[in-house]
N, C-alpha and C. Protein backbone atom coordinates (compact mmCIF):
# COMPACT_ATOMS: atom_id res chain seq x y z
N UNK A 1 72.01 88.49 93.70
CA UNK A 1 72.91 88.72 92.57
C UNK A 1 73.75 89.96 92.82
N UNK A 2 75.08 90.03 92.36
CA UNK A 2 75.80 91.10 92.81
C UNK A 2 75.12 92.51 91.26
N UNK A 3 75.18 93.68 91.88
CA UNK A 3 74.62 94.97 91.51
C UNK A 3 74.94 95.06 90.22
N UNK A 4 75.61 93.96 89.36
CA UNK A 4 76.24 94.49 87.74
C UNK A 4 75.05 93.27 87.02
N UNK A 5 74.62 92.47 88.03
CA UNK A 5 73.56 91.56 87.44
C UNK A 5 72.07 91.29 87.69
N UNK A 6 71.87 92.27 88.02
CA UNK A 6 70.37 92.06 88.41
C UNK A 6 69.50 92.59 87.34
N UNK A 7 68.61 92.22 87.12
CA UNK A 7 67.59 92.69 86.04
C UNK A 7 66.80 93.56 86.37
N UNK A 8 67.24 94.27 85.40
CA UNK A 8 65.92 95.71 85.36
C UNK A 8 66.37 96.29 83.61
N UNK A 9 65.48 96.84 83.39
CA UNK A 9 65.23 97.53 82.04
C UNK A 9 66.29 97.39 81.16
N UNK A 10 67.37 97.78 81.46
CA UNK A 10 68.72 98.10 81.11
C UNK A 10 69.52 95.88 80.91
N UNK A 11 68.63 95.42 81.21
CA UNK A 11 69.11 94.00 81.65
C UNK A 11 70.26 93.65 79.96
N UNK A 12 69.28 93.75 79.39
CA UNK A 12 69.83 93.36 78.10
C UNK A 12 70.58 94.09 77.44
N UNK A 13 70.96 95.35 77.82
CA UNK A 13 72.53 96.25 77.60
C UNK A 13 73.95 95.44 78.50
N UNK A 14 73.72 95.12 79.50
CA UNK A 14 74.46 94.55 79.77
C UNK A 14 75.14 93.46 79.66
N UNK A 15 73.66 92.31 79.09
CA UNK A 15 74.09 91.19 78.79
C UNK A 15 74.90 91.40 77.27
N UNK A 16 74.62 92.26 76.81
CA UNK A 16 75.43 92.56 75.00
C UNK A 16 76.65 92.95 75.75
N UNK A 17 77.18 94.16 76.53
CA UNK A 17 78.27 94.12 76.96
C UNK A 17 79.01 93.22 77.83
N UNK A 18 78.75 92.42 78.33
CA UNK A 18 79.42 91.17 78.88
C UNK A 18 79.99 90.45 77.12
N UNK A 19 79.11 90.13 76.67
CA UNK A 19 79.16 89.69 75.52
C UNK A 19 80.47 90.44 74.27
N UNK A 20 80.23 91.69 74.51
CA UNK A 20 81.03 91.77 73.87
C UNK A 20 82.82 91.97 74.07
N UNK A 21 82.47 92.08 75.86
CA UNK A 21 84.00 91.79 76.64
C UNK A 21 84.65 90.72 76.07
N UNK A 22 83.66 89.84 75.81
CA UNK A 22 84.64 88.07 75.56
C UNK A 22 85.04 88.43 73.87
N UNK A 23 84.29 89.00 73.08
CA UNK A 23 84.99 89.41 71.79
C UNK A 23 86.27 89.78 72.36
N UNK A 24 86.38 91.07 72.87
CA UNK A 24 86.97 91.67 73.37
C UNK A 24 88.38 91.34 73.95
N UNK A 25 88.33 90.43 74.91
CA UNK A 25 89.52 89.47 74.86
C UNK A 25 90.17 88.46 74.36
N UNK A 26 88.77 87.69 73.50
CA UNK A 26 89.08 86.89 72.08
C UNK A 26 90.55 87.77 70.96
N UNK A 27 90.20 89.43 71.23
CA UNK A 27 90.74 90.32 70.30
C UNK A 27 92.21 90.01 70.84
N UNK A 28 91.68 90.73 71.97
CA UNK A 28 93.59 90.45 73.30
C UNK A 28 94.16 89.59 73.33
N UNK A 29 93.69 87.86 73.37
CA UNK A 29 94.39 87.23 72.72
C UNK A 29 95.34 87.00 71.63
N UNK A 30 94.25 86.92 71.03
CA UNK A 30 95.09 87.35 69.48
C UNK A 30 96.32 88.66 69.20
N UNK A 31 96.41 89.58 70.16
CA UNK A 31 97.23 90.34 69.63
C UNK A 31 96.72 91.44 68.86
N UNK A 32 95.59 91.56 68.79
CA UNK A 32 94.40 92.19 67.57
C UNK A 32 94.38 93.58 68.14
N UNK A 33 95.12 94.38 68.35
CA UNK A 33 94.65 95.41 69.27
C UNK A 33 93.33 96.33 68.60
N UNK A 34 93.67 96.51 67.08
CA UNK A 34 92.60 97.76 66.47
C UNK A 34 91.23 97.32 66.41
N UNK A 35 90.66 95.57 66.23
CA UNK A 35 90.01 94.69 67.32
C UNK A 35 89.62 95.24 68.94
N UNK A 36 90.16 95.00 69.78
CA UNK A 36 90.15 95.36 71.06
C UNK A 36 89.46 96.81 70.96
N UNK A 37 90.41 97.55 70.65
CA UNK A 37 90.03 98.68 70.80
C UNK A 37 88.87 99.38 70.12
N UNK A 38 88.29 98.56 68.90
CA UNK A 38 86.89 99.35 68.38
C UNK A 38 85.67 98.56 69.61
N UNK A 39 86.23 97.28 69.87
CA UNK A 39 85.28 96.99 71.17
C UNK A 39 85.26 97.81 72.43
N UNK A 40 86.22 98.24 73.02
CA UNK A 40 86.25 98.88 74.51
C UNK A 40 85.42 100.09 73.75
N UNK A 41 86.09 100.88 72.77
CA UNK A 41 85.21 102.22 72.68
C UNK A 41 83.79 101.91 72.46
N UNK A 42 82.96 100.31 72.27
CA UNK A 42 81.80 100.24 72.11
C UNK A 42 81.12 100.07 73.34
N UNK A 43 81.85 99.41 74.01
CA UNK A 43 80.99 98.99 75.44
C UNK A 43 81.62 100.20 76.63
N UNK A 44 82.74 100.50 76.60
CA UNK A 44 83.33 101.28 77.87
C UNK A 44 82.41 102.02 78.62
N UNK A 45 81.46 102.80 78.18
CA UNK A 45 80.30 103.74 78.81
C UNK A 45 79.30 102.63 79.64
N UNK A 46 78.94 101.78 79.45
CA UNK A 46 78.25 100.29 79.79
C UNK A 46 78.80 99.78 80.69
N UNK A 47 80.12 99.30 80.48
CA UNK A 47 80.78 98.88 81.68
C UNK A 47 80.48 99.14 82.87
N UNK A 48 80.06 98.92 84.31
CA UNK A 48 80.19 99.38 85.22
C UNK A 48 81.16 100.09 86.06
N UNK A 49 81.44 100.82 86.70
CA UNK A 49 83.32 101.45 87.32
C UNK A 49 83.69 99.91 87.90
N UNK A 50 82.77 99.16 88.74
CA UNK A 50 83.92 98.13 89.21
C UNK A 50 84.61 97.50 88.54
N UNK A 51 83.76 97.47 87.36
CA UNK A 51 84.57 96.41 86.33
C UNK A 51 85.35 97.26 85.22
N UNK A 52 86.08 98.43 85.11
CA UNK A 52 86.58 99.50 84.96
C UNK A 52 88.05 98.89 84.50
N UNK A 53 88.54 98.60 86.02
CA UNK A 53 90.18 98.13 85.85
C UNK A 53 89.85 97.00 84.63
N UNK A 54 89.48 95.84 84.70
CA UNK A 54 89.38 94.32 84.19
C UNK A 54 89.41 95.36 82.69
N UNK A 55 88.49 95.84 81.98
CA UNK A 55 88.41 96.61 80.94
C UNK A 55 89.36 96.77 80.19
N UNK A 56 89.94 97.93 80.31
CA UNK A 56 91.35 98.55 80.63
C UNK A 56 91.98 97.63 80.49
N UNK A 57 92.75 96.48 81.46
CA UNK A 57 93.09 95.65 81.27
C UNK A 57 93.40 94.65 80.32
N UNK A 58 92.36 94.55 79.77
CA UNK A 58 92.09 93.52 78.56
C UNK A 58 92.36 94.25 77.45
N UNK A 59 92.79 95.42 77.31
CA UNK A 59 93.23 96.11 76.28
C UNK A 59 94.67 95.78 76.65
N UNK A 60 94.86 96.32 77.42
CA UNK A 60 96.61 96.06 77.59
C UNK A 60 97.24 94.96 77.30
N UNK A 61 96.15 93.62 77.51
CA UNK A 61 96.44 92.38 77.27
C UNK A 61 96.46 92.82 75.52
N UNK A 62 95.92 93.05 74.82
CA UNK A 62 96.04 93.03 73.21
C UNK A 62 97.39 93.64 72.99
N UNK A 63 97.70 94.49 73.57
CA UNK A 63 99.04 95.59 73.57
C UNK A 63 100.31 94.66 73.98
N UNK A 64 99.86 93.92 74.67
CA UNK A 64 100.95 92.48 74.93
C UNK A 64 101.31 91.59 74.29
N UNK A 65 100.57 91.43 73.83
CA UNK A 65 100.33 89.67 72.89
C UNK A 65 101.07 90.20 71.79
N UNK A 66 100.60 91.46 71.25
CA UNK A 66 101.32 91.91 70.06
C UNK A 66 102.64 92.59 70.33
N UNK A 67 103.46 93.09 71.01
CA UNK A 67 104.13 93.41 71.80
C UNK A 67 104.65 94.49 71.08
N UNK A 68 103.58 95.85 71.39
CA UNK A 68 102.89 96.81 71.19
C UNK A 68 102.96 97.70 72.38
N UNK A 69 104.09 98.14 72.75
CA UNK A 69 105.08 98.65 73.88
C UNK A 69 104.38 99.96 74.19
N UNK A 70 104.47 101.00 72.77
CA UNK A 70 104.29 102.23 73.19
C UNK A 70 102.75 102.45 73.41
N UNK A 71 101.90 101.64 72.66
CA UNK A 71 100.44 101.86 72.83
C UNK A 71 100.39 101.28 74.30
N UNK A 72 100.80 100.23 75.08
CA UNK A 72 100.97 99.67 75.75
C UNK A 72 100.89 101.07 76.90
N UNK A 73 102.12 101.81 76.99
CA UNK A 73 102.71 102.73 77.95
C UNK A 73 101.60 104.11 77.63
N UNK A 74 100.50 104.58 76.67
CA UNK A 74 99.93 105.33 76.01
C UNK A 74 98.86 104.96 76.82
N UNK A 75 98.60 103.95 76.90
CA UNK A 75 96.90 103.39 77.44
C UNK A 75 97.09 103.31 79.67
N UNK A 76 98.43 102.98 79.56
CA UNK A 76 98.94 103.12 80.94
C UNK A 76 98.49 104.57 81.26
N UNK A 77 99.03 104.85 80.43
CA UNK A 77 98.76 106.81 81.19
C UNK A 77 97.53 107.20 81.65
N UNK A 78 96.60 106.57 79.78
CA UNK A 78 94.96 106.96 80.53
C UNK A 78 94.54 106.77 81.53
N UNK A 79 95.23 105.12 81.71
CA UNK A 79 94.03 104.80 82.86
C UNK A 79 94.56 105.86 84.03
N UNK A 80 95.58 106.12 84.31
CA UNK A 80 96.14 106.87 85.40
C UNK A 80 95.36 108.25 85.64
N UNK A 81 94.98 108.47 83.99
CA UNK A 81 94.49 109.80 84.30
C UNK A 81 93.46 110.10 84.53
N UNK A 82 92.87 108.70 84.57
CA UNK A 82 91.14 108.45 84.82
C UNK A 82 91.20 107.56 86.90
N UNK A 83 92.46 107.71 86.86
CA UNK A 83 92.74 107.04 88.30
C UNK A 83 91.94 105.77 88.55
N UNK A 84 92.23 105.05 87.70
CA UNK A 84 91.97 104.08 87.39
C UNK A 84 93.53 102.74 87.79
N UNK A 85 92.90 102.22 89.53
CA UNK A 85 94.04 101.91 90.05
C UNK A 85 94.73 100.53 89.71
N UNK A 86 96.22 100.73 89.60
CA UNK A 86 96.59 99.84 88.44
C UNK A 86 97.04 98.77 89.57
N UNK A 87 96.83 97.55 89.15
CA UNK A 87 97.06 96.30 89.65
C UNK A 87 98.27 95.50 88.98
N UNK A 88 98.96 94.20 89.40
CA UNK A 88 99.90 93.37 89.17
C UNK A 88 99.81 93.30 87.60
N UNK A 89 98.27 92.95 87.49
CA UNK A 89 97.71 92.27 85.95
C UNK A 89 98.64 93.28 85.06
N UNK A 90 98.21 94.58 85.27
CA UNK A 90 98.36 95.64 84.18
C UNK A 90 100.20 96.16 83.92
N UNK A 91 100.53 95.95 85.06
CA UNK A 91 102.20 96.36 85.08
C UNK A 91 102.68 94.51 84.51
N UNK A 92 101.98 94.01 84.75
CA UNK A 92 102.72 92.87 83.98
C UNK A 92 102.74 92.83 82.51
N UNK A 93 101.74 93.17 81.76
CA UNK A 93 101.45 93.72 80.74
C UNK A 93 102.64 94.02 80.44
N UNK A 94 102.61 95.51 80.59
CA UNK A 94 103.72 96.05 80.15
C UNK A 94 105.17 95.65 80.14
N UNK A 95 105.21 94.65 80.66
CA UNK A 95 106.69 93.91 80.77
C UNK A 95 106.68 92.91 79.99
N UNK A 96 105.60 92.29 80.06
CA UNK A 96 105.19 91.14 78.70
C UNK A 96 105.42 92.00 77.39
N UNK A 97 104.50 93.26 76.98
CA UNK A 97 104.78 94.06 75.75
C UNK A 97 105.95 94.31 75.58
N UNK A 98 106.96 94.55 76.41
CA UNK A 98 108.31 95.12 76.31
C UNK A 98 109.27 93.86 75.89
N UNK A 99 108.79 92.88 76.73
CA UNK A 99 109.73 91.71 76.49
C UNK A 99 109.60 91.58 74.41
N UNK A 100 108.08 91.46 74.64
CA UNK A 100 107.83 90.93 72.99
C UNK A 100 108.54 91.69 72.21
N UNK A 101 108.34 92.76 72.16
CA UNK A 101 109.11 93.86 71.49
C UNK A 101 110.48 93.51 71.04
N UNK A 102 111.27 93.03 72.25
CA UNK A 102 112.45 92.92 72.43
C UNK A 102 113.21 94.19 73.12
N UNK A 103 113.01 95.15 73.40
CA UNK A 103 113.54 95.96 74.34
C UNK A 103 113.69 95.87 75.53
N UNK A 104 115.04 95.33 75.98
CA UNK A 104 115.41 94.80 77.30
C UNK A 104 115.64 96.24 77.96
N UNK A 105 115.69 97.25 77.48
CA UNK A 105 115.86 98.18 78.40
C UNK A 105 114.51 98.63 79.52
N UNK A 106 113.82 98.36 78.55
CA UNK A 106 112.00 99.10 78.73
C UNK A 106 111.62 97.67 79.74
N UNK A 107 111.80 96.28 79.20
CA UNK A 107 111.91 95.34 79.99
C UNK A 107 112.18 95.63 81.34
N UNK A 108 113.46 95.67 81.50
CA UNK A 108 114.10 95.80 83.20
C UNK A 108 113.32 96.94 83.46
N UNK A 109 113.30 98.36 82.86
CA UNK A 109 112.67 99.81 83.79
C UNK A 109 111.16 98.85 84.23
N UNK A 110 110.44 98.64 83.27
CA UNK A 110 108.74 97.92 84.07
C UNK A 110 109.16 97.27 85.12
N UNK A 111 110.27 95.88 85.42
CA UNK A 111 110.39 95.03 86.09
C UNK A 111 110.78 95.83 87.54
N UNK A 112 111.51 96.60 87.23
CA UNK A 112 111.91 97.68 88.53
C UNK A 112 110.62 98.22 89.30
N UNK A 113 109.75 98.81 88.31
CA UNK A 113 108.73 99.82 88.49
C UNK A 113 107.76 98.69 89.37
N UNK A 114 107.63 97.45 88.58
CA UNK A 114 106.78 95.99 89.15
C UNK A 114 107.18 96.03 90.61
N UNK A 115 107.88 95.88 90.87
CA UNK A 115 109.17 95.27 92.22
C UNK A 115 108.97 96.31 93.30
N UNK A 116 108.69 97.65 92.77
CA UNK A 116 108.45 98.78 93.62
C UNK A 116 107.31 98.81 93.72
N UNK A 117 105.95 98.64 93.20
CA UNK A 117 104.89 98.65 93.15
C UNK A 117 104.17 97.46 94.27
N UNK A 118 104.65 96.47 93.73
CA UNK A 118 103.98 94.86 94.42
C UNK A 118 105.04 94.48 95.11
């Protein structure tokens, strides 16, 4: 079993935080961010670092759906400041949030920033 699933003591903390990831993106779906976000602050310490980015992530996804730009660009920073290395998923985000929004300006700057990145 890979090291985030093996059983020992702690077995059943994890299985609640897996568990509550899928709330969690149930939330991101929806657009639910204040959702999302009372979940990540419940499990985040639990999480393992590999599964760190995906996390993170799935917040940004709520910040999208609702197209929720500046929380969007707010939560970008953290992860940066936690060097927490950002992938396709997460800069897409932000171009999805921007689009929703409707700010074609903020739109094109992500799409640039995307293009330079990947």
């Amino acid at each position: 079993r890979p090291p985030d699933e093996r059983v020992h003591p702690q077995g059943q903390e994890q299985a609640e935080w897996r568990q509550l990831l899928k709330e969690m993106n149930s939330c991101a779906e929806d657009g639910d961010v204040a959702g999302a976000e009372r979940l990540f602050l419940r499990i985040q310490d639990e999480v393992p670092q590999a599964q760190q980015r995906m996390l993170h992530n799935t917040f940004l996804k709520a910040c999208a759906n609702s197209g929720d730009l500046g929380r969007a660009e707010t939560w970008l920073q953290g992860m940066q400041a936690k060097r927490i290395r950002l992938n396709s998923k997460a800069l897409g985000k932000l171009i999805e949030a921007a689009s929703k929004q409707g700010d074609a300006y903020a739109t094109e700057r992500w799409l640039e920033i995307f293009g330079e990145a990947f």
